[in-house]
Protein backbone atom coordinates (compact mmCIF):
# COMPACT_ATOMS: atom_id res chain seq x y z
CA UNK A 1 -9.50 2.58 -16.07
CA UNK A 2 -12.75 1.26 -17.48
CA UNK A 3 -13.55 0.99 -20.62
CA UNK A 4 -16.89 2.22 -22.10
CA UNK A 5 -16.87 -0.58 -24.63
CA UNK A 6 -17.33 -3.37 -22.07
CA UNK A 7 -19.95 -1.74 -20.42
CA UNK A 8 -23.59 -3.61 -20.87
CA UNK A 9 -25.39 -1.21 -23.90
CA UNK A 10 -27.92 -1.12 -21.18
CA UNK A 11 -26.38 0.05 -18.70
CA UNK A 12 -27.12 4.30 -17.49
CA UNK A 13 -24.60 6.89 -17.73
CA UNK A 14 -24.57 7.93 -13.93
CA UNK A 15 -24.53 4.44 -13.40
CA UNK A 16 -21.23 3.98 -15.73
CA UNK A 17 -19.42 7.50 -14.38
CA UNK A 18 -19.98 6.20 -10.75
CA UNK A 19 -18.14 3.10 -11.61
CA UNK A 20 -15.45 5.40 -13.12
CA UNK A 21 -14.94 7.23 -10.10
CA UNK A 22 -15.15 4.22 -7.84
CA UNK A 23 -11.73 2.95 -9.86
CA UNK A 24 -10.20 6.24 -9.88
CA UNK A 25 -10.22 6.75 -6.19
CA UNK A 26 -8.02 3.65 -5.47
CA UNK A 27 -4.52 4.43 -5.32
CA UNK A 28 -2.34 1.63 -7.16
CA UNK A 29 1.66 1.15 -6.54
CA UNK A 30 3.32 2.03 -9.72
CA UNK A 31 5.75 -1.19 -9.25
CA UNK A 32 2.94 -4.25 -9.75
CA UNK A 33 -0.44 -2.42 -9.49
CA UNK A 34 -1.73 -3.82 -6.04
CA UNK A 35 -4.32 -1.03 -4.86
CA UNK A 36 -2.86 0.48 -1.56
CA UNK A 37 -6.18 1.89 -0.54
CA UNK A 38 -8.12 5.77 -1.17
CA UNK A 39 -5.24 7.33 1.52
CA UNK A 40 -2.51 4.91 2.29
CA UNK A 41 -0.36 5.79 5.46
CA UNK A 42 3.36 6.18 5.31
CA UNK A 43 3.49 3.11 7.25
CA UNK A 44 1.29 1.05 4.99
CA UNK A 45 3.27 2.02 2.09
CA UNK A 46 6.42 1.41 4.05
CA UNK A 47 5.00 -1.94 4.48
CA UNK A 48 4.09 -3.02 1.10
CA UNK A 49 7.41 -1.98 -0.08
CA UNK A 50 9.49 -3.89 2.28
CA UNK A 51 7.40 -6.96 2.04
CA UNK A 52 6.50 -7.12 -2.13
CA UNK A 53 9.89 -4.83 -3.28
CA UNK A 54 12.36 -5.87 -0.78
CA UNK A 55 15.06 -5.75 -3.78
CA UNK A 56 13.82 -1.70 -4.74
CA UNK A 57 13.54 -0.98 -1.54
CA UNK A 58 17.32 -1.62 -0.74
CA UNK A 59 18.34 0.28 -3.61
CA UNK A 60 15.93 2.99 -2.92
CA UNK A 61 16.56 3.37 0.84
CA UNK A 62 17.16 7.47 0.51
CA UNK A 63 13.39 7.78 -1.11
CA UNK A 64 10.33 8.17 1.04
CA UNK A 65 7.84 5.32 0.22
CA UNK A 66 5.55 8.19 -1.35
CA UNK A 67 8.20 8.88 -3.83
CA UNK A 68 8.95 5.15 -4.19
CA UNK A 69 5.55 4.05 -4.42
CA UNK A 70 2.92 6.24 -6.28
CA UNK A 71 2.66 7.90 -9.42
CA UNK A 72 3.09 11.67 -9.56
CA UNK A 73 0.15 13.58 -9.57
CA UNK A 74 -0.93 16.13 -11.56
């Protein structure tokens, strides 16, 4: 999430919320932080698991890569 502190004194409000929702928006994986994307497929986050978490994935076969994957939200 940004931080208002490192933002130019400058620089406008809208300007600064538009950035905030721009980083919101991006989904992350809650195992490294790699953004997956606004609306990641099941297949792309089947993919990134296999091929960056090959070790959680194994353990984690029973899981769906949703529930593997992404943060809970609220």
């Amino acid at each position: 999430m940004i931080d208002d502190e490192n933002f130019p004194v400058q620089c406008h409000p809208i300007i600064k919320q538009k950035r905030k929702n721009d980083v919101e928006k991006v989904i992350q994986c809650k195992l490294c932080g790699t953004p997956l994307g606004k609306e990641p497929t099941t297949e792309e986050l089947e993919t990134h698991w296999k091929k960056h978490h090959n070790w959680h994935w194994e353990v984690n076969k029973g899981k769906t890569p949703q529930e593997a994957l992404l943060k809970k939200r609220i």
